[in-house]
PDB file of N, CA and C in Angstrom:
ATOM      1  N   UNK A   1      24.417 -23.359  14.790  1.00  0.00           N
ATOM      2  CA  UNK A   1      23.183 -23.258  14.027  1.00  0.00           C
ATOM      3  C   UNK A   1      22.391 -22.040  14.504  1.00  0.00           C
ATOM      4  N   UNK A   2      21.797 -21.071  13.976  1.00  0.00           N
ATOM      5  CA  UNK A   2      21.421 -19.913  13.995  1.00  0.00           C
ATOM      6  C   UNK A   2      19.887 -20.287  14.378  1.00  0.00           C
ATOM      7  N   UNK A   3      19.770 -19.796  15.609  1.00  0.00           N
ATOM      8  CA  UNK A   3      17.862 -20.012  16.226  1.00  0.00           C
ATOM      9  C   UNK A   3      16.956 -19.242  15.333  1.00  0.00           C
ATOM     10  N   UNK A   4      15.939 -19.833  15.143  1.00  0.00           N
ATOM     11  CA  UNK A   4      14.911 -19.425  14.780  1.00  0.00           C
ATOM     12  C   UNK A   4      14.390 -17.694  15.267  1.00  0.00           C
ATOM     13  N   UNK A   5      14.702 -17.583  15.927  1.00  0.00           N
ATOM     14  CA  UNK A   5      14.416 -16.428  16.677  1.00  0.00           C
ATOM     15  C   UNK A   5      15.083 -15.349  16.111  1.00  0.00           C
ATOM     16  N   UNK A   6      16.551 -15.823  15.898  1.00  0.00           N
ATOM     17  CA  UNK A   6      17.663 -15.134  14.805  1.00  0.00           C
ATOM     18  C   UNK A   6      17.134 -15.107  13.535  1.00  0.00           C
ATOM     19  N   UNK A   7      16.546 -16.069  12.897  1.00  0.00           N
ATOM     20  CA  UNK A   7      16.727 -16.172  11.425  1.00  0.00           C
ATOM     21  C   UNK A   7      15.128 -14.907  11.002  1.00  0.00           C
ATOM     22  N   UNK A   8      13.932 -14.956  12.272  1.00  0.00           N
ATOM     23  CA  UNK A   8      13.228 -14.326  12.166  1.00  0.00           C
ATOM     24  C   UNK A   8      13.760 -12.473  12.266  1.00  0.00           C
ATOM     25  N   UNK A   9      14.351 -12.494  13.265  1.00  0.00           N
ATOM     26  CA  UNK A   9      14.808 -11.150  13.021  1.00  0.00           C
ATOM     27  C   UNK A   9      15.982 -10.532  12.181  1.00  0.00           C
ATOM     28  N   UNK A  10      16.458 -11.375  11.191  1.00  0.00           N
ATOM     29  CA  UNK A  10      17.272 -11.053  10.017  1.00  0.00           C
ATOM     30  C   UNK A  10      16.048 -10.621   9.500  1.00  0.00           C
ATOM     31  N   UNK A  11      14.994 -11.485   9.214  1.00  0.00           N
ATOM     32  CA  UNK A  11      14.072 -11.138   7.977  1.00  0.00           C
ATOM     33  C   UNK A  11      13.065  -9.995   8.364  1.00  0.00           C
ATOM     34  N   UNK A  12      13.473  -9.838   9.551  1.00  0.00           N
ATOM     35  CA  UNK A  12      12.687  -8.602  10.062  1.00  0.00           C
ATOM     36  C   UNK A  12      13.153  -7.183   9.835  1.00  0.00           C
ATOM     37  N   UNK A  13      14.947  -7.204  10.090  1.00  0.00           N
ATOM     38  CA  UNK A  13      15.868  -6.577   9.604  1.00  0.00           C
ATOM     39  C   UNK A  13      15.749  -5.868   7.734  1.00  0.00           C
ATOM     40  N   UNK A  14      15.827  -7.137   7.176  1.00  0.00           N
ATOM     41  CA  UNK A  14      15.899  -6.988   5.582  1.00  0.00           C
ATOM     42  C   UNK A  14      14.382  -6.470   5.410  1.00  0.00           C
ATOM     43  N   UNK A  15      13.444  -6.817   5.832  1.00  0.00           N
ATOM     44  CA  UNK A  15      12.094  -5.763   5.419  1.00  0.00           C
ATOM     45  C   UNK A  15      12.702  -4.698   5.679  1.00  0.00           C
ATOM     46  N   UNK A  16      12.543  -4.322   6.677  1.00  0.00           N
ATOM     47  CA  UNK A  16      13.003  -2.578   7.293  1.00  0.00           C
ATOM     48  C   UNK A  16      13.603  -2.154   6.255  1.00  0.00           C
ATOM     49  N   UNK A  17      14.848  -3.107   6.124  1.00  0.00           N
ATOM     50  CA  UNK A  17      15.445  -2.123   4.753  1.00  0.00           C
ATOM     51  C   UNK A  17      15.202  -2.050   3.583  1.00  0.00           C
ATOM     52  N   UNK A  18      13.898  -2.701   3.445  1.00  0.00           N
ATOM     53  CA  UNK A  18      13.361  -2.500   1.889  1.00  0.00           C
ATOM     54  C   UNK A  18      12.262  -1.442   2.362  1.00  0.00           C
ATOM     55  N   UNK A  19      12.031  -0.669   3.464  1.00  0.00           N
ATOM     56  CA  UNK A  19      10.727   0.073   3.400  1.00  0.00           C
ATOM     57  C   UNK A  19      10.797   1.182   2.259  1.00  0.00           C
ATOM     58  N   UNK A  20      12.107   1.803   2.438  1.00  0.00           N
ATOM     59  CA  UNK A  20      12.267   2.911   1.732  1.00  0.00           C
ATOM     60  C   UNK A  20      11.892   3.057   0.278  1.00  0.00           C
ATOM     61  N   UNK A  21      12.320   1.560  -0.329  1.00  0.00           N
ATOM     62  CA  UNK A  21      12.061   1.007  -1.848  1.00  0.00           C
ATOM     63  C   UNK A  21      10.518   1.051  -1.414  1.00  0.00           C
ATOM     64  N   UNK A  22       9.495   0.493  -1.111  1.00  0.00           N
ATOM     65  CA  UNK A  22       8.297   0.285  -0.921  1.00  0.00           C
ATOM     66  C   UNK A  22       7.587   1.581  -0.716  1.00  0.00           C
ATOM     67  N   UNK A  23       7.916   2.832  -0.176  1.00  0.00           N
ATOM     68  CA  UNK A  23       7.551   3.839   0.014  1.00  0.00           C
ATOM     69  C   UNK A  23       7.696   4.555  -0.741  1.00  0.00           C
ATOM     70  N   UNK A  24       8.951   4.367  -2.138  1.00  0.00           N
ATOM     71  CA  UNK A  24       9.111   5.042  -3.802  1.00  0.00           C
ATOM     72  C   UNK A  24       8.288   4.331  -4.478  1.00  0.00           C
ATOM     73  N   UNK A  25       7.855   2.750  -4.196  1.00  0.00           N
ATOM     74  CA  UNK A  25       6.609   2.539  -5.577  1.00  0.00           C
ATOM     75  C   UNK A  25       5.884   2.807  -5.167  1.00  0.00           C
ATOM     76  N   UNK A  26       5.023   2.862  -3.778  1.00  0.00           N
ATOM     77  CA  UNK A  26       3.786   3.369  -3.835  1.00  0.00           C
ATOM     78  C   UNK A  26       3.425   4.651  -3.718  1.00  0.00           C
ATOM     79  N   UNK A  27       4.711   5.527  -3.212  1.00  0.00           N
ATOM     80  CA  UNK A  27       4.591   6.789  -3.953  1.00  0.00           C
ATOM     81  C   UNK A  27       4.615   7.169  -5.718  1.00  0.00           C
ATOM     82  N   UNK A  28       5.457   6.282  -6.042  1.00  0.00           N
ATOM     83  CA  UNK A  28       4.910   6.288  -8.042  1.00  0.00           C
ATOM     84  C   UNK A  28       4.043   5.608  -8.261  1.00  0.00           C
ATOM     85  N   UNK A  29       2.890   4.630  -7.505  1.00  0.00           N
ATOM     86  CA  UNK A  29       1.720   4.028  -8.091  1.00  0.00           C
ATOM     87  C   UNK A  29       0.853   4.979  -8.096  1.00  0.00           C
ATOM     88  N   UNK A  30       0.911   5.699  -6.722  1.00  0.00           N
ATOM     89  CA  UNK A  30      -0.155   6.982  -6.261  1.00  0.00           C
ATOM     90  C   UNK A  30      -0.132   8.346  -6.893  1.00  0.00           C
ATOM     91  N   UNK A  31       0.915   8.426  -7.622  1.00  0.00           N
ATOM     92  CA  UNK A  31       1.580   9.687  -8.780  1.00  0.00           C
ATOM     93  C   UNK A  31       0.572   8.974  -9.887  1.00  0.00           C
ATOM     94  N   UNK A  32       0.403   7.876 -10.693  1.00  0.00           N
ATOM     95  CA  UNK A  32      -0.091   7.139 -12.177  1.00  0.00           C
ATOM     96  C   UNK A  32      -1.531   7.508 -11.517  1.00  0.00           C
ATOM     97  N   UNK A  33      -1.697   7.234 -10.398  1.00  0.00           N
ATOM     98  CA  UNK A  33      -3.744   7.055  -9.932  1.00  0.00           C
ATOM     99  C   UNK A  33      -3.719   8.360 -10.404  1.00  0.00           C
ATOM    100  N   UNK A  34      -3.465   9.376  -9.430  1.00  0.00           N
ATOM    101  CA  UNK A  34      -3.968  10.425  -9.563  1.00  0.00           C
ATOM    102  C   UNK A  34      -3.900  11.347 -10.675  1.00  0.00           C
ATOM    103  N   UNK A  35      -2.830  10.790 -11.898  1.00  0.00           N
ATOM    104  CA  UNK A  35      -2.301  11.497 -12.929  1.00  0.00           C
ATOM    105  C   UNK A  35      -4.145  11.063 -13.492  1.00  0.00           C
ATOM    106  N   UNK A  36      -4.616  10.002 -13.635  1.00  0.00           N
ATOM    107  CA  UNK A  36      -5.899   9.393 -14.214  1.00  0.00           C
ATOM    108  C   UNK A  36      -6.795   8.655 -13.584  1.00  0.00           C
ATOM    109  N   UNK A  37      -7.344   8.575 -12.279  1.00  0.00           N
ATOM    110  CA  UNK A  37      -7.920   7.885 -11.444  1.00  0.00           C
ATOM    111  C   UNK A  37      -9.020   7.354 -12.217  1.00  0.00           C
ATOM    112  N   UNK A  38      -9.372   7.389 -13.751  1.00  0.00           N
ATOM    113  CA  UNK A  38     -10.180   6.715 -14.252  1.00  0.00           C
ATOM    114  C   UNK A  38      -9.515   5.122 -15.085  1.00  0.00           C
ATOM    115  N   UNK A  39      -8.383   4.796 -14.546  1.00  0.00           N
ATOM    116  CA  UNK A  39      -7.450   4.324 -15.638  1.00  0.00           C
ATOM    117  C   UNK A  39      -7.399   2.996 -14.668  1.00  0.00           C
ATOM    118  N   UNK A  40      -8.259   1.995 -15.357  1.00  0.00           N
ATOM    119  CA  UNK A  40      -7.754   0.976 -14.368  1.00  0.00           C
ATOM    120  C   UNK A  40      -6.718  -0.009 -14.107  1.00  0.00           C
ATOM    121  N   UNK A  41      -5.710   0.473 -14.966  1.00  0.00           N
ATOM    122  CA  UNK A  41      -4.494   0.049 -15.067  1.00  0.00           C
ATOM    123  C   UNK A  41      -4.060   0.643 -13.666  1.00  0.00           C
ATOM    124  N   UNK A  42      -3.672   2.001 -13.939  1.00  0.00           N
ATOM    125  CA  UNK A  42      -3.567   2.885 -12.868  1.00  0.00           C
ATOM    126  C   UNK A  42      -3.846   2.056 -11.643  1.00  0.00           C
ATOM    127  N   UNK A  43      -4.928   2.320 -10.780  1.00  0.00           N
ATOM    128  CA  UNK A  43      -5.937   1.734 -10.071  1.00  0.00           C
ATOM    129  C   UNK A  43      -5.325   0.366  -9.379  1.00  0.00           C
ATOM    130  N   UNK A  44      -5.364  -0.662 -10.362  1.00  0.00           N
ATOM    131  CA  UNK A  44      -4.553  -2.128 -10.537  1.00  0.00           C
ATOM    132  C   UNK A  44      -3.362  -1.655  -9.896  1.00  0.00           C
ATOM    133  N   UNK A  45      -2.649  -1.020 -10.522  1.00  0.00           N
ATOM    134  CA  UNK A  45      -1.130  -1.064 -10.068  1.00  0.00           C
ATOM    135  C   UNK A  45      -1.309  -0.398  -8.226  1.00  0.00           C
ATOM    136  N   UNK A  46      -1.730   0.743  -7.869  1.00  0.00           N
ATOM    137  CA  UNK A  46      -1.878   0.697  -7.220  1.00  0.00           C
ATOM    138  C   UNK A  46      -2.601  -0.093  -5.770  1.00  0.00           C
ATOM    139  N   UNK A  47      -3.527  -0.967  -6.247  1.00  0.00           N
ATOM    140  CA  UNK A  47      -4.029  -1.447  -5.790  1.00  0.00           C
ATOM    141  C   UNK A  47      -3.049  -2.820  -4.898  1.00  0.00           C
ATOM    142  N   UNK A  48      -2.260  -3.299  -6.363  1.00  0.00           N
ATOM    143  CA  UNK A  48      -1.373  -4.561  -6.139  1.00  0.00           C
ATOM    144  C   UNK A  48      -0.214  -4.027  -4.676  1.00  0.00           C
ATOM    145  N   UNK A  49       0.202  -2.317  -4.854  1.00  0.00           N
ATOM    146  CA  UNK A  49       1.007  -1.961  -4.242  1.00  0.00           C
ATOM    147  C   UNK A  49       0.932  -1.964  -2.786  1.00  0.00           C
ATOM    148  N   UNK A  50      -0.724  -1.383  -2.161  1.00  0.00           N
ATOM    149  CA  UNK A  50      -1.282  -1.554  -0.898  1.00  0.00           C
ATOM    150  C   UNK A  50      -1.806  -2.735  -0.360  1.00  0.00           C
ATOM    151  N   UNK A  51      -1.777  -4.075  -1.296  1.00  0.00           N
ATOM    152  CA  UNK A  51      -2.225  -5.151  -0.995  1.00  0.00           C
ATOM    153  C   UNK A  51      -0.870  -5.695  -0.078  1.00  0.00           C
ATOM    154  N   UNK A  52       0.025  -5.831  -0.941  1.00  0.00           N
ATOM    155  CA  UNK A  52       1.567  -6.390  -0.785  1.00  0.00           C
ATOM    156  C   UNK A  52       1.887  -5.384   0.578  1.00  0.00           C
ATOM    157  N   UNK A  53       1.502  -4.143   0.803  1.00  0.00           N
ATOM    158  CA  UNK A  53       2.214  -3.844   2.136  1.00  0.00           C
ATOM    159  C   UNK A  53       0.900  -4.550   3.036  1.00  0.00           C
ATOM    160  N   UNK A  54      -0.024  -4.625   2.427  1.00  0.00           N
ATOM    161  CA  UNK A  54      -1.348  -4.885   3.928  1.00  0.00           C
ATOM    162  C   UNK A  54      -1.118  -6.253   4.469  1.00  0.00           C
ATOM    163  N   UNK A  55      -0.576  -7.308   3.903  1.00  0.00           N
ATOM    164  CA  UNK A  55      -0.623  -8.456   4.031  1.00  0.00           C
ATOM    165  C   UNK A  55       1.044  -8.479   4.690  1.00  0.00           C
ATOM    166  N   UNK A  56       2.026  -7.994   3.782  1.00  0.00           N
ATOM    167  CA  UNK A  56       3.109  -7.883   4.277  1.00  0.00           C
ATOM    168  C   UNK A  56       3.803  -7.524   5.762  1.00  0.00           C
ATOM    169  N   UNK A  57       3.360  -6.057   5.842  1.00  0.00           N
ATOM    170  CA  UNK A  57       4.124  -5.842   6.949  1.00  0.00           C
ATOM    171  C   UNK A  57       3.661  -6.380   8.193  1.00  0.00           C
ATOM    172  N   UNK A  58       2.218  -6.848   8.308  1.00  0.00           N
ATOM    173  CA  UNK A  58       2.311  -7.071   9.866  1.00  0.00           C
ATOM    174  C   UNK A  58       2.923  -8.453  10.324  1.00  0.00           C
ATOM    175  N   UNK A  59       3.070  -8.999   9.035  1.00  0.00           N
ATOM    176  CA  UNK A  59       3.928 -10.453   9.020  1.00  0.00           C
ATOM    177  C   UNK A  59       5.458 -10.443   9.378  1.00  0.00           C
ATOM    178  N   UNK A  60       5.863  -9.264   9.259  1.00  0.00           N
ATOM    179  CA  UNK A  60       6.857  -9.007   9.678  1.00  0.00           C
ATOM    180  C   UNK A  60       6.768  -7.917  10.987  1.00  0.00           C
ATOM    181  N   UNK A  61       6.039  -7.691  11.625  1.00  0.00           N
ATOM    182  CA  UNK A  61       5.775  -6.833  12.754  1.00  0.00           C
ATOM    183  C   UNK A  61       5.889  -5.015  12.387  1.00  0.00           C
ATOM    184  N   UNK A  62       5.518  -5.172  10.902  1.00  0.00           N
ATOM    185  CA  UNK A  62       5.103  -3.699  10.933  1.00  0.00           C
ATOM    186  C   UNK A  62       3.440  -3.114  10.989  1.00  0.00           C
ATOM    187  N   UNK A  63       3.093  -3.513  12.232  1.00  0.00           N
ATOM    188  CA  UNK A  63       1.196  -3.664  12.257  1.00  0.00           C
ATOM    189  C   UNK A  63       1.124  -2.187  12.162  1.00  0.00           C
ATOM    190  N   UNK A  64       1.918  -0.965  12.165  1.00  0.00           N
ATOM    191  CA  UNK A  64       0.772   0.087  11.880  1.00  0.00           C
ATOM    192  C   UNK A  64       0.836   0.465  10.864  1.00  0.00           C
ATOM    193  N   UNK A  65       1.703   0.005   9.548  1.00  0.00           N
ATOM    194  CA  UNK A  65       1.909  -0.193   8.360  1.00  0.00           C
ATOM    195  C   UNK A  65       0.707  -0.664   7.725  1.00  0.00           C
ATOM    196  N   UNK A  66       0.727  -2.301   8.534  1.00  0.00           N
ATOM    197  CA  UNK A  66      -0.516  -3.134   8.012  1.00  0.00           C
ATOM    198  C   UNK A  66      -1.490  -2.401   8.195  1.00  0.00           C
ATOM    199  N   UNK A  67      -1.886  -1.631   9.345  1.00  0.00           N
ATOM    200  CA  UNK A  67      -3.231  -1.226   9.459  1.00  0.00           C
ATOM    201  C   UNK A  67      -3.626   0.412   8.550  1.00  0.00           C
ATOM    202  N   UNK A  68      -2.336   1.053   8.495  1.00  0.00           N
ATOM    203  CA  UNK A  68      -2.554   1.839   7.036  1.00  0.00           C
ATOM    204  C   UNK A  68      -3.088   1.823   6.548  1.00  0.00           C
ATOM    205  N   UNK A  69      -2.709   0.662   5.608  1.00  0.00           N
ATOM    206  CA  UNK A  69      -2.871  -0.325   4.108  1.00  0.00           C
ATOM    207  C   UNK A  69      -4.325  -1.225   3.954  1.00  0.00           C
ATOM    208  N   UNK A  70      -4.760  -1.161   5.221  1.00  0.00           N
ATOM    209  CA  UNK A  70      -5.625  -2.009   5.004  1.00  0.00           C
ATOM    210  C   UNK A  70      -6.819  -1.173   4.333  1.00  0.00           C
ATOM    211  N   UNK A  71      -7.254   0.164   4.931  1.00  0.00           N
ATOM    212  CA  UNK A  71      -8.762   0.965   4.378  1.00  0.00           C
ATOM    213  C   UNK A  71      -8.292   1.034   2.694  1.00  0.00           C
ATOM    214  N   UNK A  72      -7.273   1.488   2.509  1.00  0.00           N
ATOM    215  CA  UNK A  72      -6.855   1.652   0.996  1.00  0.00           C
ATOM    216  C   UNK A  72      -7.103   0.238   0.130  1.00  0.00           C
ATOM    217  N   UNK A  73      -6.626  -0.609   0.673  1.00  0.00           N
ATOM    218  CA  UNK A  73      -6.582  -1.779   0.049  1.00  0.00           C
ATOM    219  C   UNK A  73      -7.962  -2.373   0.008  1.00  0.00           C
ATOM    220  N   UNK A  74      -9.249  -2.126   0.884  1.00  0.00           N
ATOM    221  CA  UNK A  74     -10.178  -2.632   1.103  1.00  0.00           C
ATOM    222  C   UNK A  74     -10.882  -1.212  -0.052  1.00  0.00           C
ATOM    223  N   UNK A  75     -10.951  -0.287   0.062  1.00  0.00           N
ATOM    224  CA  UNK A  75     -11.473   0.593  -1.086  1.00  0.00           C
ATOM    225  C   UNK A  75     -11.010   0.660  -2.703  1.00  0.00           C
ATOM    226  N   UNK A  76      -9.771   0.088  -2.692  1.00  0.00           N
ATOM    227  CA  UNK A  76      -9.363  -0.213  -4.126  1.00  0.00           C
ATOM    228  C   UNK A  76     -10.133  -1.757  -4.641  1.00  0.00           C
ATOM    229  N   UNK A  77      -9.698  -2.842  -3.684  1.00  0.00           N
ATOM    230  CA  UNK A  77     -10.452  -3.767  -3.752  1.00  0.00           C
ATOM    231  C   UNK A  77     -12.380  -3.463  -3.916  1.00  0.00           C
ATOM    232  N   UNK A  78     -12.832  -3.276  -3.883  1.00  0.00           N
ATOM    233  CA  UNK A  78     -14.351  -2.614  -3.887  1.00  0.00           C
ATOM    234  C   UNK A  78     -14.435  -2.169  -6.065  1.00  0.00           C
ATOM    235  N   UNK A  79     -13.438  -1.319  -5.990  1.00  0.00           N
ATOM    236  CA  UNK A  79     -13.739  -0.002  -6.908  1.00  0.00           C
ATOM    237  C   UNK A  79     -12.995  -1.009  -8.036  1.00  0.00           C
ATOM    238  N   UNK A  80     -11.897  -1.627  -8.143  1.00  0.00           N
ATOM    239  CA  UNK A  80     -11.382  -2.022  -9.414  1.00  0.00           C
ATOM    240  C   UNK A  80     -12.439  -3.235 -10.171  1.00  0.00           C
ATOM    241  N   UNK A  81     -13.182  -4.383  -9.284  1.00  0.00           N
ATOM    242  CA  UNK A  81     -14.288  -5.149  -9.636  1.00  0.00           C
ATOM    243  C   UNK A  81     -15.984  -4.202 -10.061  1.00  0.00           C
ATOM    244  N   UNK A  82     -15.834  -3.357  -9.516  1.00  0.00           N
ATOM    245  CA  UNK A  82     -17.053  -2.164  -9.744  1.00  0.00           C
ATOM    246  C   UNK A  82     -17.120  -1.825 -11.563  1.00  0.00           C
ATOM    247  N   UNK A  83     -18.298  -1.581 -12.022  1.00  0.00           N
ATOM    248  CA  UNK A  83     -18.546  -0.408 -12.843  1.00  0.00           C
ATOM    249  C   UNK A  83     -18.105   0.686 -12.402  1.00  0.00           C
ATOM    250  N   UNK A  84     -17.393   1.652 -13.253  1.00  0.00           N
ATOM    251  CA  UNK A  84     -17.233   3.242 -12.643  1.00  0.00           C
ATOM    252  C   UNK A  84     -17.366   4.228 -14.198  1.00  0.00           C
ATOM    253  N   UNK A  85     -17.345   5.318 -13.358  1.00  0.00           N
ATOM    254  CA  UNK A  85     -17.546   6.524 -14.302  1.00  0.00           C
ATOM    255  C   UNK A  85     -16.557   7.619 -13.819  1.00  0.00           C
ATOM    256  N   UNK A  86     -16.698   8.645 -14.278  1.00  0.00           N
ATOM    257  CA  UNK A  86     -15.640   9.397 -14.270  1.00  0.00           C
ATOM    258  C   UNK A  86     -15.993   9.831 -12.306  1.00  0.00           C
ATOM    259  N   UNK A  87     -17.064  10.037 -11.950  1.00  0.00           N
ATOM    260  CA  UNK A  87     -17.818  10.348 -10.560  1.00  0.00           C
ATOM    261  C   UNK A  87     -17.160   9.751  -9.595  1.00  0.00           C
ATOM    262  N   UNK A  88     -17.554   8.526  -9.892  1.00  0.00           N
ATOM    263  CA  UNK A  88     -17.096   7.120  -9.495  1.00  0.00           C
ATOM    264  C   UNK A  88     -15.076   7.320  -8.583  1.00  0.00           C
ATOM    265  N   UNK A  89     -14.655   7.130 -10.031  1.00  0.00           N
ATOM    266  CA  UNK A  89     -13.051   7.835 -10.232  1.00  0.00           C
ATOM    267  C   UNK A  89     -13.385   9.026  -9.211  1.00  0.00           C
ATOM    268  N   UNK A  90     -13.313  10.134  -9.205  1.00  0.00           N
ATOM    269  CA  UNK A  90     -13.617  10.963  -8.682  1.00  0.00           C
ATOM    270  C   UNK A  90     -13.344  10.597  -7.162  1.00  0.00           C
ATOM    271  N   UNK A  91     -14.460  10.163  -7.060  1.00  0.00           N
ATOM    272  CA  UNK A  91     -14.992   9.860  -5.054  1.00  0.00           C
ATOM    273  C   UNK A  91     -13.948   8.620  -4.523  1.00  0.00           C
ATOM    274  N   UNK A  92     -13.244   8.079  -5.286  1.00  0.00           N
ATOM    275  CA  UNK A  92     -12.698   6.850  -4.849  1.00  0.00           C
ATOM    276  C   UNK A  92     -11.084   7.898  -4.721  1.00  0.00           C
ATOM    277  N   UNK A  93     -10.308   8.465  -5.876  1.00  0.00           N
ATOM    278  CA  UNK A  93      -9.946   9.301  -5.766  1.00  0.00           C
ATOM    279  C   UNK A  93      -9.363  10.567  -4.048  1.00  0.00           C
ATOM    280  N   UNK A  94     -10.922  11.326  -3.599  1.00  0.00           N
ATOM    281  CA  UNK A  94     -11.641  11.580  -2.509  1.00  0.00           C
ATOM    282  C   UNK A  94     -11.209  10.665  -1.346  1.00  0.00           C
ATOM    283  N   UNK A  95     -11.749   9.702  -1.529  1.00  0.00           N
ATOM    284  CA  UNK A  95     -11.332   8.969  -0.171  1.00  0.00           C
ATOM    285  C   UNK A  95     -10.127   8.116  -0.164  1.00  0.00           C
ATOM    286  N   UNK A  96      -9.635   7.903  -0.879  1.00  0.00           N
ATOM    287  CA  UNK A  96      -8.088   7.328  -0.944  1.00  0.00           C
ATOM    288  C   UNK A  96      -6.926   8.706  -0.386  1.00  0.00           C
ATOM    289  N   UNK A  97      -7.299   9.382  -0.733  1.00  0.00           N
ATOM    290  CA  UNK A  97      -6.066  10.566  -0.510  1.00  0.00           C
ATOM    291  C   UNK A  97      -5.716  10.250   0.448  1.00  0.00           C
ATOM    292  N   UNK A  98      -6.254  10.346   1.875  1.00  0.00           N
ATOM    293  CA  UNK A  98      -5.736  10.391   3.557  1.00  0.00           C
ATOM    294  C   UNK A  98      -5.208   9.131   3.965  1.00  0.00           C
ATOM    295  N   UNK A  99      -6.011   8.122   3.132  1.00  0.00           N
ATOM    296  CA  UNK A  99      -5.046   6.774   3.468  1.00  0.00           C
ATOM    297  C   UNK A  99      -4.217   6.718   2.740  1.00  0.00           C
ATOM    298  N   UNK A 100      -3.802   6.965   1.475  1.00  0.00           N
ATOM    299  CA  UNK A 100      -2.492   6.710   0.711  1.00  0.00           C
ATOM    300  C   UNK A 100      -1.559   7.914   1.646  1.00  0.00           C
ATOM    301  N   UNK A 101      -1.989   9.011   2.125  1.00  0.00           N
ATOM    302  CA  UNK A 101      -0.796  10.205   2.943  1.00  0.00           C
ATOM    303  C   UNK A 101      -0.643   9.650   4.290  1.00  0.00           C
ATOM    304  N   UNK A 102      -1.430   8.655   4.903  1.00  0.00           N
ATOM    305  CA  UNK A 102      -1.212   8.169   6.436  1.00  0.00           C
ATOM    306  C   UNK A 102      -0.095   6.742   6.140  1.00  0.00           C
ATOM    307  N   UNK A 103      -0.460   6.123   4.984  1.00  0.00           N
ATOM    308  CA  UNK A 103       0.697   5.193   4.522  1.00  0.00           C
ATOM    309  C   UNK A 103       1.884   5.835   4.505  1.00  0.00           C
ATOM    310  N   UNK A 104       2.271   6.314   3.021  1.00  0.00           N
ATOM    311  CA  UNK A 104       3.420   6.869   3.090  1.00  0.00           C
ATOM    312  C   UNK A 104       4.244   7.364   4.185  1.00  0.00           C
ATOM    313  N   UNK A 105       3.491   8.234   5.255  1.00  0.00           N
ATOM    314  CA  UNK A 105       3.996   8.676   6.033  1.00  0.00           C
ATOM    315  C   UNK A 105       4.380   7.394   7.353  1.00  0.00           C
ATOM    316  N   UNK A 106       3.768   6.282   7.420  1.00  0.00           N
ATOM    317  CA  UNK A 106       3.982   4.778   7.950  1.00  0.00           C
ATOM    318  C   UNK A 106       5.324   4.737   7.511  1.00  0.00           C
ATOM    319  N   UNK A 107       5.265   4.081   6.156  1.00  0.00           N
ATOM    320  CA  UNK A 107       6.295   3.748   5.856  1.00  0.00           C
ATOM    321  C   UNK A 107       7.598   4.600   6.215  1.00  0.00           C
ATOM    322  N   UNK A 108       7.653   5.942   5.766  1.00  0.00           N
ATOM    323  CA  UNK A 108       8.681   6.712   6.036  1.00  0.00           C
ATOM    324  C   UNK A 108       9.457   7.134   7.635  1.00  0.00           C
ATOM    325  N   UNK A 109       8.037   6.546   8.178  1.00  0.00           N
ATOM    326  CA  UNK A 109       8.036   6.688   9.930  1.00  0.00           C
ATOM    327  C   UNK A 109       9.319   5.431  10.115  1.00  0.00           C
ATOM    328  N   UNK A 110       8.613   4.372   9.797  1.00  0.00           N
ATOM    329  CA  UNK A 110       9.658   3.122  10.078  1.00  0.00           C
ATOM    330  C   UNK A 110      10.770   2.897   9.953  1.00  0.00           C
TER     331      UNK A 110
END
């Protein structure tokens, strides 16, 4: 019977090897934002993308992943329930850049 300890680091294993997949959608969620950062479809999708790694990886022991994900995910969260304007778009836009490029580069690190 395979220990717990085992069955945790299979599933620790099989993340790892999905980072690469995870690091092509949220590199194509972050391609749709910026194509229209007024588009809250856009926005949404991205948003869903940095949630799922923020919650995700440190559950699986990727905490500097999680901690990436988290400013992005906490500023999308903010801005998609918000009124916005094109400004708005704009500045959210602004401050997402360095956390969506410190992610990616997480992920690709791992």
């Amino acid at each position: 019977m395979e220990s717990l300890e085992a069955r945790l680091q299979a599933l620790r294993r099989q993340y790892a090897q999905s980072l690469p997949q995870k690091a092509d959608e949220l590199a194509r969620a972050w391609a749709q934002f910026r194509a229209a950062p007024g588009d809250r479809a856009a926005a949404t999708g991205l948003h869903a993308c940095v949630h799922r790694l923020s919650g995700s990886a440190p559950a699986y022991g990727f905490d500097a992943i999680g901690a990436a994900a988290q400013p992005a995910d906490a500023l999308l969260s903010g801005w998609i329930n918000a009124p916005t304007d094109d400004a708005a778009a704009a500045a959210l836009f602004q401050a997402l850049t360095p956390h969506i490029q410190t992610l990616l580069a997480a992920l690709r690190a791992a």
